[in-house]
Protein backbone atom coordinates (compact mmCIF):
# COMPACT_ATOMS: atom_id res chain seq x y z
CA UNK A 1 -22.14 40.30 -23.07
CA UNK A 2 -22.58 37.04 -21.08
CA UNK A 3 -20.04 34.17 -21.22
CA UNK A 4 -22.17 31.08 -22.31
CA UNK A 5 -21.80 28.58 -19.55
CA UNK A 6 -20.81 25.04 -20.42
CA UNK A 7 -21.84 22.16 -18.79
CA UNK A 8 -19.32 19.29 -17.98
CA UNK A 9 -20.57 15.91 -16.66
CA UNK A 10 -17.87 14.21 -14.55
CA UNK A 11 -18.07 10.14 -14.59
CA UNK A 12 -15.05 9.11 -11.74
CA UNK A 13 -15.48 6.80 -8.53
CA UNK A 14 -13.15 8.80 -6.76
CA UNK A 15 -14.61 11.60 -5.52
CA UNK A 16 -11.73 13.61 -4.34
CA UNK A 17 -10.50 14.07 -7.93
CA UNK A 18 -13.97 14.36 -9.02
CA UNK A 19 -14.31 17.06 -6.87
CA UNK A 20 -11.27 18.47 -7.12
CA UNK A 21 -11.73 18.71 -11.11
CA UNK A 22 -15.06 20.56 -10.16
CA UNK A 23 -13.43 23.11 -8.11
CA UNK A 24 -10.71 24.26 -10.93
CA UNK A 25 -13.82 23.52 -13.41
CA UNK A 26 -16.14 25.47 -11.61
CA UNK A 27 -13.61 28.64 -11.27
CA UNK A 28 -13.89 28.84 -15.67
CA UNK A 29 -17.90 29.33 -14.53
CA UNK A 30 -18.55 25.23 -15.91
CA UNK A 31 -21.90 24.05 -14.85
CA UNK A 32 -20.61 21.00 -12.84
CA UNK A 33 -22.42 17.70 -12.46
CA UNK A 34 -20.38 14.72 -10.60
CA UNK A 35 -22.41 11.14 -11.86
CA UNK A 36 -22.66 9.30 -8.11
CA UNK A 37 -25.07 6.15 -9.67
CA UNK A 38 -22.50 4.40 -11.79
CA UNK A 39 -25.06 2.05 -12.93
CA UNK A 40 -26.83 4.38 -14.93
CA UNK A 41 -24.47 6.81 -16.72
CA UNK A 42 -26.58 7.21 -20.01
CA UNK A 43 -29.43 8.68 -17.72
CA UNK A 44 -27.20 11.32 -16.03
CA UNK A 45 -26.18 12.03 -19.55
CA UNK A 46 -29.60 12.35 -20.73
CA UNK A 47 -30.90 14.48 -17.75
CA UNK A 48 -27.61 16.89 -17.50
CA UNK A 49 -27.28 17.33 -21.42
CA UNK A 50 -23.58 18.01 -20.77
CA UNK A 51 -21.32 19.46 -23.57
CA UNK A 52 -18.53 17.77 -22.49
CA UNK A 53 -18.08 14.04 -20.59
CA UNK A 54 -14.92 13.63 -19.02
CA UNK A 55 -15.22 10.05 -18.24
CA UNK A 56 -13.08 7.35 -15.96
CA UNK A 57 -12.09 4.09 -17.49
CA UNK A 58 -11.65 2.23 -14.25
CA UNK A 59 -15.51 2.17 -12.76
CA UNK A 60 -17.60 -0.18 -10.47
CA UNK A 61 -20.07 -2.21 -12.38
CA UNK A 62 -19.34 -1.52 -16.17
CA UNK A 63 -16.08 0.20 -17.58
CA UNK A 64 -15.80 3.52 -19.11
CA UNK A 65 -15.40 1.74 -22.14
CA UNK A 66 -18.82 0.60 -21.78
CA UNK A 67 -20.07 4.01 -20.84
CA UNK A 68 -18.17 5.67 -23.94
CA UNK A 69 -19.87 3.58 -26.89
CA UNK A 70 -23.64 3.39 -24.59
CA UNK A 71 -23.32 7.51 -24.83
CA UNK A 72 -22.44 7.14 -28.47
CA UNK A 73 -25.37 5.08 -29.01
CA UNK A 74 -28.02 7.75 -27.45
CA UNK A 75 -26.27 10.58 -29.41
CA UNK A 76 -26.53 8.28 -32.44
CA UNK A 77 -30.27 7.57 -31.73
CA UNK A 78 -30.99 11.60 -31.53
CA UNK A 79 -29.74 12.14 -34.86
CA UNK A 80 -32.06 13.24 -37.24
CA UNK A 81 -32.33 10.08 -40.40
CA UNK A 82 -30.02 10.39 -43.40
CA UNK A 83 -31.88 9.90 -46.72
């Protein structure tokens, strides 16, 4: 039986601990996905379909903050209506 794979999206400007956490990552077979355009997180998000977001607070142009309740808001949107 196959080990499903899991895919982890990693949101950090510095790129030697972003790749770093992709090497250890990688080694539990993650599908591994390091976000370079910092401008437009929700779109890696939405391309990638990651099940996990390990995402920097300290970024250029918006905060991870930022990042944390614009992903909230897509995942919110794809939910089906509540009646």
């Amino acid at each position: 039986m196959d080990n499903p794979v899991y895919k982890l999206l990693i949101v950090e400007d510095d790129l030697g601990i972003a790749q770093a956490i992709q090497t250890q990552a990688s080694m539990w077979n993650f599908d591994v996905r390091i976000v370079e355009n910092f401008r437009d997180v929700t779109g890696e998000v939405t391309s990638f379909s990651p099940h996990i977001i390990l995402l920097d607070i300290t970024l250029p142009f918006f905060n991870g903050y930022h990042w944390c309740s614009e992903i909230r808001q897509l995942f919110l949107s794809l939910l089906p209506p509540t009646t």
